[in-house]
C-alpha atoms as a PDB file:
ATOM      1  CA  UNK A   1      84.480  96.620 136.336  1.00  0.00           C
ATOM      2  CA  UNK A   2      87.037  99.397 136.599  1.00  0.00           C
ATOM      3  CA  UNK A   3      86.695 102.734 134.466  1.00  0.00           C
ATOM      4  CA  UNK A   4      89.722 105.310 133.794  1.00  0.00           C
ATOM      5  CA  UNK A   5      87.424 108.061 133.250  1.00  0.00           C
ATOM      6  CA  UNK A   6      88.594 111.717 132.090  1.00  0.00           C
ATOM      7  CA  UNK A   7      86.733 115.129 132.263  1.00  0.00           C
ATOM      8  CA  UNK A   8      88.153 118.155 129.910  1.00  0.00           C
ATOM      9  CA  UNK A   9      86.559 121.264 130.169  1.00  0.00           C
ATOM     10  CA  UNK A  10      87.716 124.585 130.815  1.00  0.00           C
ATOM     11  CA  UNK A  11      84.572 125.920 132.964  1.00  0.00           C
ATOM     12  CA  UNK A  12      86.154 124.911 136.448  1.00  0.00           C
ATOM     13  CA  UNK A  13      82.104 125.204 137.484  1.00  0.00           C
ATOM     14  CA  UNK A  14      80.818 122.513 135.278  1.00  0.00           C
ATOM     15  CA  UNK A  15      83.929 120.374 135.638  1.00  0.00           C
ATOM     16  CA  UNK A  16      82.919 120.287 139.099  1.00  0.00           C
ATOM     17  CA  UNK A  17      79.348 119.370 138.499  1.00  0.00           C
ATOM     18  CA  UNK A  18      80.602 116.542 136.216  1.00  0.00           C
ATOM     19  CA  UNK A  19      82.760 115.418 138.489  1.00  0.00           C
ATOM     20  CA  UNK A  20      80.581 114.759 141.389  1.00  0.00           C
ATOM     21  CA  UNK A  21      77.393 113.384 138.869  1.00  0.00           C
ATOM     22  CA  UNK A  22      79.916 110.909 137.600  1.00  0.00           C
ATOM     23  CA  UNK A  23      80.798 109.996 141.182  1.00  0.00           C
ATOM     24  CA  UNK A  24      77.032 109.362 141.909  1.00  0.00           C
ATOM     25  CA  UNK A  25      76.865 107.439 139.039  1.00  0.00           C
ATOM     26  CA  UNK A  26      79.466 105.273 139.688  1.00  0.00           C
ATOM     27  CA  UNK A  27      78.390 104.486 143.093  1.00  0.00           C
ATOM     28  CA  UNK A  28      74.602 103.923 141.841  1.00  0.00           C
ATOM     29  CA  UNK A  29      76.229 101.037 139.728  1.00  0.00           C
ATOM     30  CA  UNK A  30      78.506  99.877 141.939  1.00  0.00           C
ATOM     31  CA  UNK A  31      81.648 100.336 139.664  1.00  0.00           C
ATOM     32  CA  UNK A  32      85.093 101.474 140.748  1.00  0.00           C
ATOM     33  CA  UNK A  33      86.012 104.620 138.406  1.00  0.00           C
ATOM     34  CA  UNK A  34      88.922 106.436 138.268  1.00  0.00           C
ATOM     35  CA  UNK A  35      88.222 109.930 137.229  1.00  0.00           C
ATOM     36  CA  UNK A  36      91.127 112.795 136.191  1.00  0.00           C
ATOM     37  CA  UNK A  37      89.215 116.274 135.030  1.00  0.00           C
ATOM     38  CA  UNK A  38      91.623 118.550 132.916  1.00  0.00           C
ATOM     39  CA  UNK A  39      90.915 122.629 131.649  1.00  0.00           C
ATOM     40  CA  UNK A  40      92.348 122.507 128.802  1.00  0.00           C
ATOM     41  CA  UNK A  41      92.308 120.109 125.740  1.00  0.00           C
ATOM     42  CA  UNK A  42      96.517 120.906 125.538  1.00  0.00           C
ATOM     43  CA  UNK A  43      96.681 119.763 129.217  1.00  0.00           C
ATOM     44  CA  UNK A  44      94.473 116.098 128.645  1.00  0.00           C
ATOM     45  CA  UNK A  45      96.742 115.804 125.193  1.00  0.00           C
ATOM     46  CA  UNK A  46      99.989 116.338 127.367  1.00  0.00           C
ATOM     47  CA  UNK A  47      98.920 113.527 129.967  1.00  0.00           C
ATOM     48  CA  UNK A  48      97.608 111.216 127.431  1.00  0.00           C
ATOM     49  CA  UNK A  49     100.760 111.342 125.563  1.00  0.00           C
ATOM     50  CA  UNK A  50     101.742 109.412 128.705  1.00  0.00           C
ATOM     51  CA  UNK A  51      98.839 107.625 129.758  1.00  0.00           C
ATOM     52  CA  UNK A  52      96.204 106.101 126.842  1.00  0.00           C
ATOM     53  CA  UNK A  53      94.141 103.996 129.275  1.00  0.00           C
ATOM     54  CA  UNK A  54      91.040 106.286 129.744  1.00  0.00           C
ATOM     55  CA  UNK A  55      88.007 104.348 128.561  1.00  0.00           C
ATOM     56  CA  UNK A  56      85.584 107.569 128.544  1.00  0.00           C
ATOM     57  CA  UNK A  57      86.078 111.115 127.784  1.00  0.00           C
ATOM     58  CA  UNK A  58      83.424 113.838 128.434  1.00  0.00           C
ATOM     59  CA  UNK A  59      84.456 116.035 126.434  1.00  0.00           C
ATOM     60  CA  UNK A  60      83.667 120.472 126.441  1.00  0.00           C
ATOM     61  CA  UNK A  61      83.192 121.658 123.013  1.00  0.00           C
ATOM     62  CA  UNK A  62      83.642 125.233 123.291  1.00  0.00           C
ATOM     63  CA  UNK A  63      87.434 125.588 124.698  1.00  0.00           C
ATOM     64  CA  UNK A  64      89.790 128.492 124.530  1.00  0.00           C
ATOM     65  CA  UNK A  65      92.674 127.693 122.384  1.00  0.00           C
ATOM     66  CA  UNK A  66      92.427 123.953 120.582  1.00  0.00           C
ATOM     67  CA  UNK A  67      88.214 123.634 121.247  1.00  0.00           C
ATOM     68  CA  UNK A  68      86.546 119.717 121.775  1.00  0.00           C
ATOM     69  CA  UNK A  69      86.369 118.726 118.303  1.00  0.00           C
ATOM     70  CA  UNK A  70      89.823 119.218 117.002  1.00  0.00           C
ATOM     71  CA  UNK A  71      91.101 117.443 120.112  1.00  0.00           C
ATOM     72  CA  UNK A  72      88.837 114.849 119.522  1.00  0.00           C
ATOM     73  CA  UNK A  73      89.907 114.549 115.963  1.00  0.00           C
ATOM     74  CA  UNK A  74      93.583 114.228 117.058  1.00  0.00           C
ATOM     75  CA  UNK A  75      92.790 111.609 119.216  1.00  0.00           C
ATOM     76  CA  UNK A  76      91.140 109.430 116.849  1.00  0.00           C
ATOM     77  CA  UNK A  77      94.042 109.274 114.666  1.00  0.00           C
ATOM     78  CA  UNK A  78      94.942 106.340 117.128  1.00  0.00           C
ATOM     79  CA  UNK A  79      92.389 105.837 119.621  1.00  0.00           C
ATOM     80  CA  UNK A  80      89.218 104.198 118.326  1.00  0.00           C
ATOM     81  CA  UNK A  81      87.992 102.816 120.731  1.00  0.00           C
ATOM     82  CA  UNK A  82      87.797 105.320 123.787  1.00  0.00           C
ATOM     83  CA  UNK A  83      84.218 106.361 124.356  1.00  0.00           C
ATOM     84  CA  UNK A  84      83.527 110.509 123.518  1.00  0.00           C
ATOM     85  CA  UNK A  85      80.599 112.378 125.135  1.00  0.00           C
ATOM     86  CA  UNK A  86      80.694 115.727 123.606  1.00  0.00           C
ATOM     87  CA  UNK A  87      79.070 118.205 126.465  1.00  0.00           C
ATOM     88  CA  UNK A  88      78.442 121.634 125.355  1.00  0.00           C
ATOM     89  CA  UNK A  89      75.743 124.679 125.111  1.00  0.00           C
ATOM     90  CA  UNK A  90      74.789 124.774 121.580  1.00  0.00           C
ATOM     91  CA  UNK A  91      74.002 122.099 119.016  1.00  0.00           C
ATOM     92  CA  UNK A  92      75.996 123.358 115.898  1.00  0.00           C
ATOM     93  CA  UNK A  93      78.472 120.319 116.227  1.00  0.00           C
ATOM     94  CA  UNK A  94      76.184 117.410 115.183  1.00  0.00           C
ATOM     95  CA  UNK A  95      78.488 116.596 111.898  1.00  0.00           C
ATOM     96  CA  UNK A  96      81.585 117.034 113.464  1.00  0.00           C
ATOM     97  CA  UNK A  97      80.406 114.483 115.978  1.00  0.00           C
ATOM     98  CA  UNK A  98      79.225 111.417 113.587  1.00  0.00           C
ATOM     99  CA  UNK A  99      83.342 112.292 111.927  1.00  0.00           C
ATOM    100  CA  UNK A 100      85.341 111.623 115.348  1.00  0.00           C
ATOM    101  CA  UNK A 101      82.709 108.744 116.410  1.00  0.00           C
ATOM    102  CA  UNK A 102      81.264 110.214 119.289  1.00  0.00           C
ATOM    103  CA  UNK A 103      78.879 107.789 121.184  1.00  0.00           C
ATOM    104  CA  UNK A 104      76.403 111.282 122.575  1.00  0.00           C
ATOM    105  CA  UNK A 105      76.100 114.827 123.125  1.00  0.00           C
ATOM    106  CA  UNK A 106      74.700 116.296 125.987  1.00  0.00           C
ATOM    107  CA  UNK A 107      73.521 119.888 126.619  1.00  0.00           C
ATOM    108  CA  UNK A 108      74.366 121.619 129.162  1.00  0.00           C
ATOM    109  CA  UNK A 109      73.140 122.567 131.769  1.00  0.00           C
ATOM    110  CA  UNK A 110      74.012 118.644 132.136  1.00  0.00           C
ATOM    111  CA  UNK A 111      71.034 116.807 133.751  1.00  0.00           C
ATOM    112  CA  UNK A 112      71.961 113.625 135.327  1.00  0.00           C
ATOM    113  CA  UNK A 113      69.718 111.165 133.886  1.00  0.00           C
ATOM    114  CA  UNK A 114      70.735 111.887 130.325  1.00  0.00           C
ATOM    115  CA  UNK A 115      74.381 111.963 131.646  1.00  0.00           C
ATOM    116  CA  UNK A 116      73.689 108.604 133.462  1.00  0.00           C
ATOM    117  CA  UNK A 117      72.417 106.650 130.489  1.00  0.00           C
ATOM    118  CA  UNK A 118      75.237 108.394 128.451  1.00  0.00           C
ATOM    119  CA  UNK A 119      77.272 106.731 130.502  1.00  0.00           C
ATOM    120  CA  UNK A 120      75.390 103.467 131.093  1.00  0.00           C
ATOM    121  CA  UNK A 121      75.899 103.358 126.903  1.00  0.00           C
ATOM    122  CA  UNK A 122      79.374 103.961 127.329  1.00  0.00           C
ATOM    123  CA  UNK A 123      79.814 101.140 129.692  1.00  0.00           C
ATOM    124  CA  UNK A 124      77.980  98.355 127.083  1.00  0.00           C
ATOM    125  CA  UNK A 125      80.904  99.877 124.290  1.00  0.00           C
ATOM    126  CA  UNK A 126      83.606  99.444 126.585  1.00  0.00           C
ATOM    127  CA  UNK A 127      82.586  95.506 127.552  1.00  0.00           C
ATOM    128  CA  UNK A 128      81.886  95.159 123.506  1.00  0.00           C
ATOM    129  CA  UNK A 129      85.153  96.431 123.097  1.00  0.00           C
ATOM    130  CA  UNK A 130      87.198  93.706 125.398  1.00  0.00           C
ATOM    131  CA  UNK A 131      85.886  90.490 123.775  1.00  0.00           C
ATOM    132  CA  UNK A 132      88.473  88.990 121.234  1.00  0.00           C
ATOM    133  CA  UNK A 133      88.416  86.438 118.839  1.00  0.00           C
ATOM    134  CA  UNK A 134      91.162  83.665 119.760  1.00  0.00           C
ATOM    135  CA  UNK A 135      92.703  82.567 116.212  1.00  0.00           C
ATOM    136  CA  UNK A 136      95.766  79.568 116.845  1.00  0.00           C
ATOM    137  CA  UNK A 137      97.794  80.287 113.849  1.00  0.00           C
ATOM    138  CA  UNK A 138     101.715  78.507 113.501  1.00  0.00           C
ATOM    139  CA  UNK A 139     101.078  76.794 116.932  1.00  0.00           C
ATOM    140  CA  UNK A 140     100.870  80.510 118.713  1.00  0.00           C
ATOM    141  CA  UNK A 141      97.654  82.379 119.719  1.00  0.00           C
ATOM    142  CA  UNK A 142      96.628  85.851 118.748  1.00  0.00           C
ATOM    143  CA  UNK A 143      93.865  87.477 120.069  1.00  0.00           C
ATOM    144  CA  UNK A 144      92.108  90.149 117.993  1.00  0.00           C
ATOM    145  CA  UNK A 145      90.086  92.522 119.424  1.00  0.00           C
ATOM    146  CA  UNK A 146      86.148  92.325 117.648  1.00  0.00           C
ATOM    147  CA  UNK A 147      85.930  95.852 117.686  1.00  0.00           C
ATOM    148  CA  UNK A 148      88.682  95.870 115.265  1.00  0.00           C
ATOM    149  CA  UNK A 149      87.683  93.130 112.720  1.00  0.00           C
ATOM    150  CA  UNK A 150      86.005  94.880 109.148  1.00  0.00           C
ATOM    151  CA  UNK A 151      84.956  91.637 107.778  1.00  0.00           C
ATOM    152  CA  UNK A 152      85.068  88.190 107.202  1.00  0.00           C
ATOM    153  CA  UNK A 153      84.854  86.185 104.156  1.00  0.00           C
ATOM    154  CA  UNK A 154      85.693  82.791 102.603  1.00  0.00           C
ATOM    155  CA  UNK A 155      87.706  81.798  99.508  1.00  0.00           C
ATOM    156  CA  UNK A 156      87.742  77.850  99.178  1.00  0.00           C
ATOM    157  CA  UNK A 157      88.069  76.170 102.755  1.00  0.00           C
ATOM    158  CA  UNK A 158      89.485  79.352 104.005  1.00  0.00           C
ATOM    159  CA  UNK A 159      88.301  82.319 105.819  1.00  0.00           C
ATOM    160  CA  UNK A 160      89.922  85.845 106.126  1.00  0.00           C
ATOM    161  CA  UNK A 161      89.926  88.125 109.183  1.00  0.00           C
ATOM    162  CA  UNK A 162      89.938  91.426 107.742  1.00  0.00           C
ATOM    163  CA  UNK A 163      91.012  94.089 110.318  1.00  0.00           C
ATOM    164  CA  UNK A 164      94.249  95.658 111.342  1.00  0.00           C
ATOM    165  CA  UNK A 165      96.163  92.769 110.215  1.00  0.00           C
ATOM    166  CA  UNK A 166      94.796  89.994 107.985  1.00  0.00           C
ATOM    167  CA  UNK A 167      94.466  86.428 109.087  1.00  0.00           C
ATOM    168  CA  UNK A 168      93.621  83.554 106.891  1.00  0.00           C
ATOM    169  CA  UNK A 169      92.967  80.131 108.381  1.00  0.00           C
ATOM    170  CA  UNK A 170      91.256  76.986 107.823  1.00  0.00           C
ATOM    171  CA  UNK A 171      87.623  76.568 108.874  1.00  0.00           C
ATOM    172  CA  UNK A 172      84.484  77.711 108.272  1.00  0.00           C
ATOM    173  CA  UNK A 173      82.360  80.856 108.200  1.00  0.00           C
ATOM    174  CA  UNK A 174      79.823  79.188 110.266  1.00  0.00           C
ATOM    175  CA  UNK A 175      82.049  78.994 112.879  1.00  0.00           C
ATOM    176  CA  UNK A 176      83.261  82.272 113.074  1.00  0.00           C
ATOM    177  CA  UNK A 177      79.384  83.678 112.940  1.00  0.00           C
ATOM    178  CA  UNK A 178      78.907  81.504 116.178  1.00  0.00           C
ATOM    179  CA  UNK A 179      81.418  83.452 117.773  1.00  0.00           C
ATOM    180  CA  UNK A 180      81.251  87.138 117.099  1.00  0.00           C
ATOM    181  CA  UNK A 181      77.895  88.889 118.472  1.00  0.00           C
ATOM    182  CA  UNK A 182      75.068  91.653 117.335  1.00  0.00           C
ATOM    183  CA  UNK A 183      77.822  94.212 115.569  1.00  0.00           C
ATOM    184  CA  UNK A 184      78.121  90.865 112.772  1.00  0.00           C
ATOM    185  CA  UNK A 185      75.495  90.430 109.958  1.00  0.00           C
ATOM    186  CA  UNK A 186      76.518  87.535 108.010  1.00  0.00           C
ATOM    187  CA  UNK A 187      75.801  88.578 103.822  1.00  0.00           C
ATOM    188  CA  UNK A 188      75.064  85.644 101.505  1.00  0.00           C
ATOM    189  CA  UNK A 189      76.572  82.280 102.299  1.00  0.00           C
ATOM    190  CA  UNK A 190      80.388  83.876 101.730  1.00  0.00           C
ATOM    191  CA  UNK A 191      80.965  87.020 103.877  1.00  0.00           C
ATOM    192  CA  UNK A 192      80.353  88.811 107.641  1.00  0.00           C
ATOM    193  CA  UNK A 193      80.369  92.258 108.105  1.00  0.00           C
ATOM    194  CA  UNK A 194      80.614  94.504 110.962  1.00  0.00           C
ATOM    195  CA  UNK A 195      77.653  96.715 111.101  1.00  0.00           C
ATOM    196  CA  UNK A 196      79.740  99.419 112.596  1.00  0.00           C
ATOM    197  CA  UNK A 197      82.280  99.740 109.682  1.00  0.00           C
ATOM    198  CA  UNK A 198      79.579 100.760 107.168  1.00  0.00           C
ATOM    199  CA  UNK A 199      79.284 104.045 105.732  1.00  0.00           C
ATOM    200  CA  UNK A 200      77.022 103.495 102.646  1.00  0.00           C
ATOM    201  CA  UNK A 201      74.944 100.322 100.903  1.00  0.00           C
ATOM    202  CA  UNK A 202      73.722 100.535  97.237  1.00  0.00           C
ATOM    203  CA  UNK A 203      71.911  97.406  95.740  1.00  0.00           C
ATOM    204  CA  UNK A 204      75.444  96.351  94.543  1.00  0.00           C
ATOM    205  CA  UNK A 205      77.802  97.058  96.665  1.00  0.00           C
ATOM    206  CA  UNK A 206      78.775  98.227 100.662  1.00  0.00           C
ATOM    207  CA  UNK A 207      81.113 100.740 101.337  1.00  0.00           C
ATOM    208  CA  UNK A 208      83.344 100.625 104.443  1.00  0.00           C
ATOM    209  CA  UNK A 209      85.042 103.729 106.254  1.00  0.00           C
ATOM    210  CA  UNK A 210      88.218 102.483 105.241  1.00  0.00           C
ATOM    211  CA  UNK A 211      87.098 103.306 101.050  1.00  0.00           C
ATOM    212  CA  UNK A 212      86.814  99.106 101.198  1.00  0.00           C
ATOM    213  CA  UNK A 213      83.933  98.194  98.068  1.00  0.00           C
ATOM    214  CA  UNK A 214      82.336  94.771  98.857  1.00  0.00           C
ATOM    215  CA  UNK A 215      80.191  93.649  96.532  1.00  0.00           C
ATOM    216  CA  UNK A 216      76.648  92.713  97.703  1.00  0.00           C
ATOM    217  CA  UNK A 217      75.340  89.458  96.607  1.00  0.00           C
ATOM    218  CA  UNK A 218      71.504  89.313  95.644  1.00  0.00           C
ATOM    219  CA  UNK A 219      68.851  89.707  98.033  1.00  0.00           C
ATOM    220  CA  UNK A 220      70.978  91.252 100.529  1.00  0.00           C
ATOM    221  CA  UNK A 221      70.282  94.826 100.503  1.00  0.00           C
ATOM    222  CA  UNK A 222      67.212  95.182 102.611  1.00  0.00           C
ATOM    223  CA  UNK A 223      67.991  92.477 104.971  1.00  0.00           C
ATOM    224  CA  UNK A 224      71.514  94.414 105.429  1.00  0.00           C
ATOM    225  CA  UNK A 225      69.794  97.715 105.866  1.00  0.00           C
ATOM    226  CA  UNK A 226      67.250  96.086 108.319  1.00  0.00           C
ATOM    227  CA  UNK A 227      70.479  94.994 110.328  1.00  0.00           C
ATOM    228  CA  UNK A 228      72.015  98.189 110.199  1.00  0.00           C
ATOM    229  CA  UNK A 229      68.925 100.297 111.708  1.00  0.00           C
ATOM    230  CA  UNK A 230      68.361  97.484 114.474  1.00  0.00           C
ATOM    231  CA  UNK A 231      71.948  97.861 115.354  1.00  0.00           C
ATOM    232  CA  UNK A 232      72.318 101.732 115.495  1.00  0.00           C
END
């Protein structure tokens, strides 16, 4: 495995200290990283304007001029899939975290076990995030990334890919369940979900972070929210 890995934080000190814990973790597991560390969250936005393969991000909260979090939020307008460790000295930010999806916070002074498993985290995301669903469709294959598929359900013979695209083809839902992995909780005999789209279940209905209203057939609610916890 190979890991573009970035550092912003405008303490040249802890940048430092990041730096050389990430190369000790990298060398602990034996994975070839490729680290960049930038002071300044206009410098990392500059550079990534021109380079948008960095798989991790730790991330410095309290920044002169544009700070952690409205960086991060700019960056999730298009990246969603890039994994954010938020590293800073006070623990105010909680809520702005959960809204730009970060995966953890850690306080510094960083210690490097917390760091490590941060990171060790980071690494299971970033191998969720390469598996693809191969769909033929007109004789051509697209391959859609799991991380980006909302839901799946079935109308007739046919099932729908909901994700950035739609994709409607012939075969069955059981099918499709045999090939996605934990993130999928199939719901009733007609629909799959993606645990990780979900923002809100009532006995009736799930809500999806897009505004998307499913409704929930019966008996699904607590099996659904069981899913949910064992998947956070």
């Amino acid at each position: 495995m190979k890991l573009h890995i970035a550092i912003c934080d405008d303490n040249h000190v802890d940048c430092q200290f990041l730096l050389d814990l990430l190369k000790s973790w990298a060398k602990q597991q034996d994975i070839l990283v490729h680290i960049e560390a930038f002071h300044s969250a206009e410098s990392f936005l500059f550079h990534y304007a021109e380079d948008k393969t960095y798989d991790i991000l730790l991330l410095d909260i309290e920044m002169a001029e544009m700070d952690g979090v409205t960086m991060a939020r700019q960056l999730r307008r298009e990246n969603d899939t890039i994994q954010i460790i938020f590293v800073t000295g006070y623990a105010d930010y909680i809520a702005e975290g959960y809204e730009v999806a970060a995966l953890h916070y850690l306080m510094k002074p960083v210690k490097a076990d917390k760091l490590f498993s941060a990171l060790n985290r980071a690494c299971e995301k970033h191998i969720q995030n390469e598996r693809c669903l191969n769909l033929l469709l007109s004789g051509e294959m697209a391959r859609i990334p799991l991380h980006e598929i909302k839901y799946l359900d079935v109308h007739q013979n046919y099932v729908t890919i909901h994700g950035k695209m739609d994709y409607t083809v012939k075969r069955t839902l059981g099918e499709f369940e045999a090939l996605l992995d934990e993130r999928f909780h199939r719901v009733g005999r007609g629909m799959i979900l993606n645990l990780q789209y979900i923002r809100r279940v009532t006995r009736a209905n799930v809500y999806l972070s897009d505004g998307t209203a499913l409704p929930l057939p019966r008996g699904a609610y607590e099996p659904l929210n069981r899913a949910i916890i064992e998947n956070t």
